[in-house]
N, C-alpha and C. Protein backbone atom coordinates (compact mmCIF):
# COMPACT_ATOMS: atom_id res chain seq x y z
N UNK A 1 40.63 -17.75 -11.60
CA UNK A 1 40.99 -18.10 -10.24
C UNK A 1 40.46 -17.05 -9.25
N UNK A 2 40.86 -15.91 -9.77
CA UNK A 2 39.89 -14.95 -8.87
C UNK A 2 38.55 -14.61 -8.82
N UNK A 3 37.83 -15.03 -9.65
CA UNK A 3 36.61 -15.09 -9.98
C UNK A 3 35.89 -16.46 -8.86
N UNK A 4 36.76 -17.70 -8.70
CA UNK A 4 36.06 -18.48 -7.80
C UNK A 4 36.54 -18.60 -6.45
N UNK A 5 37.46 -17.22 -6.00
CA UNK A 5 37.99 -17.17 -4.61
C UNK A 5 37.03 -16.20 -4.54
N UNK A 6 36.46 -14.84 -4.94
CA UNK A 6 35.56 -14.45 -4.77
C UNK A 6 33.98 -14.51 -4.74
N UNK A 7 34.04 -15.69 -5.56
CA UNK A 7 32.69 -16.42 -5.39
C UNK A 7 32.54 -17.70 -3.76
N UNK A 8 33.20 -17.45 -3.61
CA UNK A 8 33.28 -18.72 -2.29
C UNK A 8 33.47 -17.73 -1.41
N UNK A 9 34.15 -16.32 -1.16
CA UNK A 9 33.95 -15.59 -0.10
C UNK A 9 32.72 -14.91 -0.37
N UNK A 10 32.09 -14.44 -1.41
CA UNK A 10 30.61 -13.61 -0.92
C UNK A 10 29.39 -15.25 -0.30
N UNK A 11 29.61 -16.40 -1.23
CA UNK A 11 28.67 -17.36 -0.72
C UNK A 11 29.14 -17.83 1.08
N UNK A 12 30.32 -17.67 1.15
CA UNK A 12 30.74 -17.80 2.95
C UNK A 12 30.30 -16.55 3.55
N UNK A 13 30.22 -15.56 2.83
CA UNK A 13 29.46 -14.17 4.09
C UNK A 13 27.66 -14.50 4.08
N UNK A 14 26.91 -14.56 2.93
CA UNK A 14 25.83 -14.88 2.88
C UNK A 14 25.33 -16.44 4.08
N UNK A 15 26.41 -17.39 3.84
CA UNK A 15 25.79 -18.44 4.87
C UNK A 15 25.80 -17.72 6.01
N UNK A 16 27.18 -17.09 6.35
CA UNK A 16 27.59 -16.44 8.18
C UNK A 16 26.38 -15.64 8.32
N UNK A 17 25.47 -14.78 7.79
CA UNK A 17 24.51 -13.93 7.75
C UNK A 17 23.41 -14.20 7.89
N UNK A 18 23.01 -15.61 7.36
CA UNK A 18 22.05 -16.10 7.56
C UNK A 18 22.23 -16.52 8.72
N UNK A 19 22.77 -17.52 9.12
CA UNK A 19 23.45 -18.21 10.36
C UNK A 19 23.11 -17.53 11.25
N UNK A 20 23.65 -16.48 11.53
CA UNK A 20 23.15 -15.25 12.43
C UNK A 20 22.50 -14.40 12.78
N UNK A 21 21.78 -14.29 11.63
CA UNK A 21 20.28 -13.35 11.91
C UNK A 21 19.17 -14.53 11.74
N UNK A 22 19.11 -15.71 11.66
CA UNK A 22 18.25 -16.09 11.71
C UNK A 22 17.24 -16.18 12.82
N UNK A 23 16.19 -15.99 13.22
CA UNK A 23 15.68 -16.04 14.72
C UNK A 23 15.93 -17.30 15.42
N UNK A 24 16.29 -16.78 16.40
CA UNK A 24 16.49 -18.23 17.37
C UNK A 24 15.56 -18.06 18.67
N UNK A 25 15.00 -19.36 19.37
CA UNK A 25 14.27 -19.02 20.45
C UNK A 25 14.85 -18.42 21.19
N UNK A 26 14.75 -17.70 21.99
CA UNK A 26 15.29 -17.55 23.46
C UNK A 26 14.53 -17.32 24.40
N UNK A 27 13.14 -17.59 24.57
CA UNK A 27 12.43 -17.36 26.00
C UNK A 27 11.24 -17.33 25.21
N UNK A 28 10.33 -17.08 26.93
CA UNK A 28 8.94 -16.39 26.29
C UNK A 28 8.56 -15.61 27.46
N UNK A 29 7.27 -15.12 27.31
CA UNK A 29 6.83 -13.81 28.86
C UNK A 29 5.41 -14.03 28.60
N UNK A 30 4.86 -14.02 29.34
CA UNK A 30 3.30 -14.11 29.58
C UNK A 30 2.47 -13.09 30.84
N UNK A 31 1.14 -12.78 30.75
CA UNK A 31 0.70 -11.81 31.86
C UNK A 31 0.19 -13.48 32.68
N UNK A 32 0.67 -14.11 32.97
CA UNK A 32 -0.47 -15.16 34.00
C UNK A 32 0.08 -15.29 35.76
N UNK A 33 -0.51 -15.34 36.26
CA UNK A 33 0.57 -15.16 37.62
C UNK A 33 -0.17 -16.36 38.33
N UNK A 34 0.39 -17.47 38.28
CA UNK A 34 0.77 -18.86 38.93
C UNK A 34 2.17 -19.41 39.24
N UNK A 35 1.94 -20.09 40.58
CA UNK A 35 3.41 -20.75 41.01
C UNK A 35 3.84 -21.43 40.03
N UNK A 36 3.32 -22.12 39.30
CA UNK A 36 4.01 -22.87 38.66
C UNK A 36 4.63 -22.71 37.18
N UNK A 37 4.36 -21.30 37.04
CA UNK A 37 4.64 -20.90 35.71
C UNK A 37 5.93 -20.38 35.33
N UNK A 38 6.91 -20.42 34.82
CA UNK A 38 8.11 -20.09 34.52
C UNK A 38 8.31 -18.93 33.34
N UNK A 39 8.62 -18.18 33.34
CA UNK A 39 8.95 -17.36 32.21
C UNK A 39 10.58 -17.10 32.05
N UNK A 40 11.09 -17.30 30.72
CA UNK A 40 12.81 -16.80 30.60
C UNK A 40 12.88 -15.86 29.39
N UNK A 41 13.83 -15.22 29.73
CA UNK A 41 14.46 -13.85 29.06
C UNK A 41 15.85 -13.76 28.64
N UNK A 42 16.16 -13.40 27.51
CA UNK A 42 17.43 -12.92 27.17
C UNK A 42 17.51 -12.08 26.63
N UNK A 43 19.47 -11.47 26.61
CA UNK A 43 19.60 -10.59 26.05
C UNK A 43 20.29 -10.86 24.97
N UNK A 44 20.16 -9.84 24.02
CA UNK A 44 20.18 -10.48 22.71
C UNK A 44 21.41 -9.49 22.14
N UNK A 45 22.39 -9.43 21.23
CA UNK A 45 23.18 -8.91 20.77
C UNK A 45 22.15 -8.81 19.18
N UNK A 46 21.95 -7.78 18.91
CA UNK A 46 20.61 -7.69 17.65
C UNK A 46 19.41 -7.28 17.80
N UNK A 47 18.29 -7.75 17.39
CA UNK A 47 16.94 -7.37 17.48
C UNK A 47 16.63 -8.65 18.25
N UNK A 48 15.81 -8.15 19.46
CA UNK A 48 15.01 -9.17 20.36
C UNK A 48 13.24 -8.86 20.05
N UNK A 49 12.08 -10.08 19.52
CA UNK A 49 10.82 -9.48 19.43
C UNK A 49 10.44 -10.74 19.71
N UNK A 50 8.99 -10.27 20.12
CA UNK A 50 8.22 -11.17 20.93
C UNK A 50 7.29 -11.71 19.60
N UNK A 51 7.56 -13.33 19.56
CA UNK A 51 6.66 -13.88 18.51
C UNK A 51 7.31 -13.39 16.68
N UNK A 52 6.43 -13.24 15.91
CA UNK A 52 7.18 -13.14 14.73
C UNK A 52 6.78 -12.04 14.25
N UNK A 53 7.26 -10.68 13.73
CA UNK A 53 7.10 -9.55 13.29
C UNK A 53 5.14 -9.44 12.84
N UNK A 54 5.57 -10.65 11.51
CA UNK A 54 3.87 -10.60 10.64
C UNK A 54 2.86 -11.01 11.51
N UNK A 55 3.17 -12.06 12.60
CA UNK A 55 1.90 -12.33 13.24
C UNK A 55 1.11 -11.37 13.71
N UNK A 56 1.44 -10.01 14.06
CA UNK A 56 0.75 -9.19 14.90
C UNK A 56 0.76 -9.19 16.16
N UNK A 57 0.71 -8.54 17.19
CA UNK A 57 0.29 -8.48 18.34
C UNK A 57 -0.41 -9.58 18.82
N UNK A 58 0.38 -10.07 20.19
CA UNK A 58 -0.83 -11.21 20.88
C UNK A 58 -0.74 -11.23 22.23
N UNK A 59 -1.95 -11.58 22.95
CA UNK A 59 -2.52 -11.23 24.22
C UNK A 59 -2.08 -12.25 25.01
N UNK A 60 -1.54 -12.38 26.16
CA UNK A 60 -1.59 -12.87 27.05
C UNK A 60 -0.32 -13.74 27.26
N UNK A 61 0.37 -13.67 26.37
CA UNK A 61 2.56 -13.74 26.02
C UNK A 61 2.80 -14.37 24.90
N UNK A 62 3.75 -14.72 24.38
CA UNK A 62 4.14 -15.55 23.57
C UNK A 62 5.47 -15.66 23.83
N UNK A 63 6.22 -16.43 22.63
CA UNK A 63 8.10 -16.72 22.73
C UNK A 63 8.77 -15.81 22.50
N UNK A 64 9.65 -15.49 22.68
CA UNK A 64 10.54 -14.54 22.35
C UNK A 64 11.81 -15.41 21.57
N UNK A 65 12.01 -14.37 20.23
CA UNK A 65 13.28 -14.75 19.64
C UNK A 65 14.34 -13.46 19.55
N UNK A 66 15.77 -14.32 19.28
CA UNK A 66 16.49 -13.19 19.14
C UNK A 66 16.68 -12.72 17.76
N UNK A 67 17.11 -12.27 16.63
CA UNK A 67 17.66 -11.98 15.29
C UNK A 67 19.09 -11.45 15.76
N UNK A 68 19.77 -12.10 15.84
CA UNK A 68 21.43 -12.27 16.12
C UNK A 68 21.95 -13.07 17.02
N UNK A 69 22.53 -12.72 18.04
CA UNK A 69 23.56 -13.71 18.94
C UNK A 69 22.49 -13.83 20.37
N UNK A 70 22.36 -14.42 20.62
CA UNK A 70 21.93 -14.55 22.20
C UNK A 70 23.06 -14.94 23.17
N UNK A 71 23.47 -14.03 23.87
CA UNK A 71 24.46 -13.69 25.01
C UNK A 71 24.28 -14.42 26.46
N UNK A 72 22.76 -14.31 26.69
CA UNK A 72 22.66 -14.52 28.41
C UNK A 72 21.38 -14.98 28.39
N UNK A 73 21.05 -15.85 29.68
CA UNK A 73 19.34 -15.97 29.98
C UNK A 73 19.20 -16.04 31.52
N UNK A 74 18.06 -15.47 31.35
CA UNK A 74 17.62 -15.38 32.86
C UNK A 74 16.37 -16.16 33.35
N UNK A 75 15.91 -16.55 34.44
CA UNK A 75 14.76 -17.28 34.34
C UNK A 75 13.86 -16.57 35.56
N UNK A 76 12.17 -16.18 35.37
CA UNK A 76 11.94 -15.78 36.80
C UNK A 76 10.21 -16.49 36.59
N UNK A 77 10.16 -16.23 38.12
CA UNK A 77 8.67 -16.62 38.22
C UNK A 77 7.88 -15.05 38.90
N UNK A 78 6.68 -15.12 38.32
CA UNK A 78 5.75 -14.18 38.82
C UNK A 78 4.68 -14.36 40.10
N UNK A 79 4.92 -13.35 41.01
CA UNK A 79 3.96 -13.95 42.11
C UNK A 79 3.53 -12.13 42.85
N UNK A 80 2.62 -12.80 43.72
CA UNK A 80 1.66 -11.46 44.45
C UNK A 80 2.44 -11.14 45.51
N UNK A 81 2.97 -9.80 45.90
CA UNK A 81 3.69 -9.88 47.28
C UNK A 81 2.80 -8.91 48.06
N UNK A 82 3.16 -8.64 49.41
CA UNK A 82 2.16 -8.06 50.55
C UNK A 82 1.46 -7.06 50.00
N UNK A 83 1.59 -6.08 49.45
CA UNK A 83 1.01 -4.93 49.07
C UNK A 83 0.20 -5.23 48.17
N UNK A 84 -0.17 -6.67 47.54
CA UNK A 84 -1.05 -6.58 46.08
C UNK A 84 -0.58 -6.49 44.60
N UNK A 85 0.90 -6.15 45.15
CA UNK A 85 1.75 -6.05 43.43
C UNK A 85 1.97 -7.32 42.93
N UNK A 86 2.49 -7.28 41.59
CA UNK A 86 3.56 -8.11 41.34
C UNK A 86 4.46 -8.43 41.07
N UNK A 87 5.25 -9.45 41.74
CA UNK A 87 6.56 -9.21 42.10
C UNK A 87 7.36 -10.59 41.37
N UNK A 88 8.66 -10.32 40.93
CA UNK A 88 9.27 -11.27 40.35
C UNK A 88 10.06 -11.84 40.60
N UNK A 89 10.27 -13.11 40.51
CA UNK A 89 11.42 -13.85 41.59
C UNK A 89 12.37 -14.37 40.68
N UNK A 90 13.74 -14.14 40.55
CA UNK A 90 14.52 -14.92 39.90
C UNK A 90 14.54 -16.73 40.47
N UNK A 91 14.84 -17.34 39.43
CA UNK A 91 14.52 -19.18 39.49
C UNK A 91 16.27 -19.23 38.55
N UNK A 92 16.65 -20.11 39.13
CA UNK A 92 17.75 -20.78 37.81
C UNK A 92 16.82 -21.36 37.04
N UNK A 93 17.66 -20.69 35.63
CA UNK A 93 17.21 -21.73 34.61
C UNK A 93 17.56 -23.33 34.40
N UNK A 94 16.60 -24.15 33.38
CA UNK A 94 16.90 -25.57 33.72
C UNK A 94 16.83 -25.79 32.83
């Protein structure tokens, strides 16, 4: 009896673990600066990385996932303001 109450609590921590570190989307970021382009961000309770560890490095943005809980999101757009910079505008997300 104790042998299959302890077998059903380590297989219930292993699902919760997976469950939760699995990557989940939460956004993406890109260098492109058009009106019409949207980029979103969150914060992540865990490890937040852009794209998937093995892929390597990539140019010009990709998705962002979280590896734990995702808490919050934000949404902004990128644009040129007077001086030549660039500047970021918060958008509600949709």
């Amino acid at each position: 009896m104790k042998r299959k109450i302890l077998l059903i609590l380590i297989l219930s921590i292993i699902i919760a673990l997976v469950v939760i570190f699995f990557p989940k989307h939460c956004g993406n970021w890109g260098t492109a600066i058009h009106p019409d382009t949207k980029y979103q961000d969150c914060t992540c309770f865990g490890i937040k990385t852009s794209g998937y560890p093995w892929k390597g490095i990539t140019i010009g943005g990709d998705y962002l996932y979280c590896w734990g809980i995702s808490t919050s999101y934000s949404c902004y757009k990128r644009t040129f303001n007077e001086t030549g910079g660039i500047e970021e505008i918060d958008i509600p997300c949709e």
